[in-house]
C-alpha atoms as a PDB file:
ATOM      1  CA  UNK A   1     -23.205 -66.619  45.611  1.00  0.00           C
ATOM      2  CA  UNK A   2     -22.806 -65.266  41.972  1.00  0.00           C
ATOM      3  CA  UNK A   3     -23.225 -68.794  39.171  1.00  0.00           C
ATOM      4  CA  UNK A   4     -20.363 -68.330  36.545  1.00  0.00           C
ATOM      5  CA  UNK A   5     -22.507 -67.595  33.555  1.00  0.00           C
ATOM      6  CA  UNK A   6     -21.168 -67.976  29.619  1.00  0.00           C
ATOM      7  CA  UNK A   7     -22.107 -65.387  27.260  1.00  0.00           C
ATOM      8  CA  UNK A   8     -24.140 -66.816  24.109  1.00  0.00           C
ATOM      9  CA  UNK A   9     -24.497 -64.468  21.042  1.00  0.00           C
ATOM     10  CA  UNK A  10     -26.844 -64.652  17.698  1.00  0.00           C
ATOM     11  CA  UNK A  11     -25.398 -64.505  14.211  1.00  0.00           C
ATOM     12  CA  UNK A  12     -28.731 -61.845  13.672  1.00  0.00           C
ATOM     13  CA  UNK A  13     -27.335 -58.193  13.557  1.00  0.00           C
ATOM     14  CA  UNK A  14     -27.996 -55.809  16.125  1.00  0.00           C
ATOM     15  CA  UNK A  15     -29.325 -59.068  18.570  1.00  0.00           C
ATOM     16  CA  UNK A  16     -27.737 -58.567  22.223  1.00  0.00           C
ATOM     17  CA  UNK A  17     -25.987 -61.530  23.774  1.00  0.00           C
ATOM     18  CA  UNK A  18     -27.182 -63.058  26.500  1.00  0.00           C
ATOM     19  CA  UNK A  19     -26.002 -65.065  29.466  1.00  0.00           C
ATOM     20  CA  UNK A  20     -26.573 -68.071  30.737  1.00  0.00           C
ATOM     21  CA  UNK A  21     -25.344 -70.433  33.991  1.00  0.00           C
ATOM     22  CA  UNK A  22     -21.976 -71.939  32.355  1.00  0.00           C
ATOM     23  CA  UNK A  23     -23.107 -75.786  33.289  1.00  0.00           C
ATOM     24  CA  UNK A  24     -26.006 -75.620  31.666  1.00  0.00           C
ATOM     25  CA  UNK A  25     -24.234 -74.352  28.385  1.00  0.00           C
ATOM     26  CA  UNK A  26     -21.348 -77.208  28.809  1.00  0.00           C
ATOM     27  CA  UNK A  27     -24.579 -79.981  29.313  1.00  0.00           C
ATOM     28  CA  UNK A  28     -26.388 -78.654  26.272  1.00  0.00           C
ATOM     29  CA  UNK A  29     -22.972 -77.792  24.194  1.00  0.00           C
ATOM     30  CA  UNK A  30     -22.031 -81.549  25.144  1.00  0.00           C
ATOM     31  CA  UNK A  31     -25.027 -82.833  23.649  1.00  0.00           C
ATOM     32  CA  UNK A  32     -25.532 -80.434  20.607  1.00  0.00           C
ATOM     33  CA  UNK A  33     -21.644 -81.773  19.184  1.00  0.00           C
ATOM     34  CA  UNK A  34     -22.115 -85.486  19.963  1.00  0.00           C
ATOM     35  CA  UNK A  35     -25.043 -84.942  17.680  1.00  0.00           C
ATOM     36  CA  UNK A  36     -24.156 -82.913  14.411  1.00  0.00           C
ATOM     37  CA  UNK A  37     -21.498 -84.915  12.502  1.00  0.00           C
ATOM     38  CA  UNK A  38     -18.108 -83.172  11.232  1.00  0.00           C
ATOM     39  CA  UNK A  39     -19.126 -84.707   7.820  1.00  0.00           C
ATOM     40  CA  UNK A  40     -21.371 -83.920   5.225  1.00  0.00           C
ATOM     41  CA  UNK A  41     -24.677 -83.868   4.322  1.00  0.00           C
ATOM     42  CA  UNK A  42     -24.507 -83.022   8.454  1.00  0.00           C
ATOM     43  CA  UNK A  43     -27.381 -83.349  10.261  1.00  0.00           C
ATOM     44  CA  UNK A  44     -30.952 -81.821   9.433  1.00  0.00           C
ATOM     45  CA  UNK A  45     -31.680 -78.577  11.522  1.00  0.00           C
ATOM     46  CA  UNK A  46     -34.954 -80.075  12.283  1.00  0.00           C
ATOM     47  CA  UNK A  47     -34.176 -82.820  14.080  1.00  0.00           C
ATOM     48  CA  UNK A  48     -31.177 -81.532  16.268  1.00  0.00           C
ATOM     49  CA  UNK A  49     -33.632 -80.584  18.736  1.00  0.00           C
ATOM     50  CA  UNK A  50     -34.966 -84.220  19.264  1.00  0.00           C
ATOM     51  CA  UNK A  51     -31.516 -85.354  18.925  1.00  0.00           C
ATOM     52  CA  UNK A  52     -29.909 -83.603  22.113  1.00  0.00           C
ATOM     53  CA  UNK A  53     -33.046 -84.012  24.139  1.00  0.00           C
ATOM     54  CA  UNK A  54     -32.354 -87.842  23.703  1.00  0.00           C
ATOM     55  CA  UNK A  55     -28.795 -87.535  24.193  1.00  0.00           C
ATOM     56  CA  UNK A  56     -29.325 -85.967  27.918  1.00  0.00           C
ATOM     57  CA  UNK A  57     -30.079 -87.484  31.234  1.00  0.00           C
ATOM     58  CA  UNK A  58     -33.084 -87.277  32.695  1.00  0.00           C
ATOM     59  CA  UNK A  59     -31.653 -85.721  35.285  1.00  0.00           C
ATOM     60  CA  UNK A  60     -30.339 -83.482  33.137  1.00  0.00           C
ATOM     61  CA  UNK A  61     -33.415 -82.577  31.431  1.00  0.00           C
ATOM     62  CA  UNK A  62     -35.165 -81.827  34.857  1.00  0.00           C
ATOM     63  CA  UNK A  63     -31.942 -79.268  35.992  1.00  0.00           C
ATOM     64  CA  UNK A  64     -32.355 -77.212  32.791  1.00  0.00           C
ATOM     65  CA  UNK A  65     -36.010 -76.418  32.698  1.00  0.00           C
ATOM     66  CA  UNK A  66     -36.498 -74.703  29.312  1.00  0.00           C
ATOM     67  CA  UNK A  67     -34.629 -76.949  27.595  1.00  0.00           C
ATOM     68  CA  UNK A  68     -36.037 -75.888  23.424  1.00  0.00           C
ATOM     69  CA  UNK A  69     -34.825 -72.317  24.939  1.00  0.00           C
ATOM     70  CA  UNK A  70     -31.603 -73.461  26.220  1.00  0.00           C
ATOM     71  CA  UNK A  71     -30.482 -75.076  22.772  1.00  0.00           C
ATOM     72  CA  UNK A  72     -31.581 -72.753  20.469  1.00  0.00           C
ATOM     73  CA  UNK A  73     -29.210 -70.079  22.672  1.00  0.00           C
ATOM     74  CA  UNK A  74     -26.160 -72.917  22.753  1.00  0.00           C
ATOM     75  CA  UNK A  75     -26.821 -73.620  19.155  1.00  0.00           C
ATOM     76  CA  UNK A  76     -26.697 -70.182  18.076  1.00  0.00           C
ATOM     77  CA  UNK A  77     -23.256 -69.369  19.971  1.00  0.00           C
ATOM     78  CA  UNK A  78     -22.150 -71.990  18.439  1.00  0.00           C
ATOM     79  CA  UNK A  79     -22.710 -71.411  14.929  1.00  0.00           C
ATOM     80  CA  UNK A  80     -21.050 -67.494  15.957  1.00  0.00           C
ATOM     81  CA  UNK A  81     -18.156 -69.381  16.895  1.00  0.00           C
ATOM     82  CA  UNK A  82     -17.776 -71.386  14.163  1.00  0.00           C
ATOM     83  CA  UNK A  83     -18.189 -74.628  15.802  1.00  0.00           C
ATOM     84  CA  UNK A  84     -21.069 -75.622  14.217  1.00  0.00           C
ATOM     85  CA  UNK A  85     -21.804 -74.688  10.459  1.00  0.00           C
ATOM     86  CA  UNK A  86     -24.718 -74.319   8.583  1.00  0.00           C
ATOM     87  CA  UNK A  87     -24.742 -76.105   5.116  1.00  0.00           C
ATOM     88  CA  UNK A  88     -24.911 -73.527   2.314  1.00  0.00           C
ATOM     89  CA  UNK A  89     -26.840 -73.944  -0.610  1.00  0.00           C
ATOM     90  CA  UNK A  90     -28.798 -77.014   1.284  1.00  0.00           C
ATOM     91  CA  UNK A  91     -32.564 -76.699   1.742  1.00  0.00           C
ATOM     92  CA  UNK A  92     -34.065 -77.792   4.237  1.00  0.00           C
ATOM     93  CA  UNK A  93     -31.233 -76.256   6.726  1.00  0.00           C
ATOM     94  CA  UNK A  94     -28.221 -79.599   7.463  1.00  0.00           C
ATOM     95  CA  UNK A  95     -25.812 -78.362   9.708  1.00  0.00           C
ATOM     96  CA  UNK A  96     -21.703 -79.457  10.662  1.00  0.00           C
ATOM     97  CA  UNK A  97     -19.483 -79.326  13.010  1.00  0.00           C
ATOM     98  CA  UNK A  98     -16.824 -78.039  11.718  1.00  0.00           C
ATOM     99  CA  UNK A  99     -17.237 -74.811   8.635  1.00  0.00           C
ATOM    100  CA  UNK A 100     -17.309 -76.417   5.334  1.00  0.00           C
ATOM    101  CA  UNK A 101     -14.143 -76.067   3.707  1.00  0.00           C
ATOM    102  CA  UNK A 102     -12.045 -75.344   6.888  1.00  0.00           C
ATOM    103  CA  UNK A 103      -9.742 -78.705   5.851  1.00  0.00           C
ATOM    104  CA  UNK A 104      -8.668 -77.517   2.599  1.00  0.00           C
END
């Protein structure tokens, strides 16, 4: 039986997308929102990682294995497709929900 997989890409040029079973990119997506705030100064890049691993359910955690290599793939398609923004200009890396300046 074939798993209905979601396609994650990388905002680096020339990197190939990859694919990966569509519940554990909903469980990881899930988290990864709930955590970075639609308001600035967002949420540091460097503790997002923490941040969804506390957000999940243990049994969670146990389905998806490599969980540091399941985010960074979510978090990347996410930033492709705009869901998640980077702050510019803001050292070390903050990141938002929603692209700065997308209100107005």
């Amino acid at each position: 039986m074939d798993e209905a997989r979601t396609v994650c890409r990388s905002p680096t040029p020339g990197a190939q997308p990859t694919r990966i079973p569509s519940w554990k990119f909903t469980c990881v997506c899930r988290a990864i929102l709930a955590a970075v705030p639609p308001e600035l100064p967002g949420m540091p890049a460097k503790d997002l990682y923490d941040e969804v691993r506390r957000r999940l359910a243990r049994e969670e955690l146990d389905r998806l294995g490599a969980l540091r290599w399941h985010f960074t793939t979510v978090k990347l398609e996410l930033e492709v497709a705009g869901e998640i923004a980077r702050v510019p200009g803001r050292r070390p890396q903050y990141l938002v929900r929603a692209p700065i300046g997308a209100d107005g």
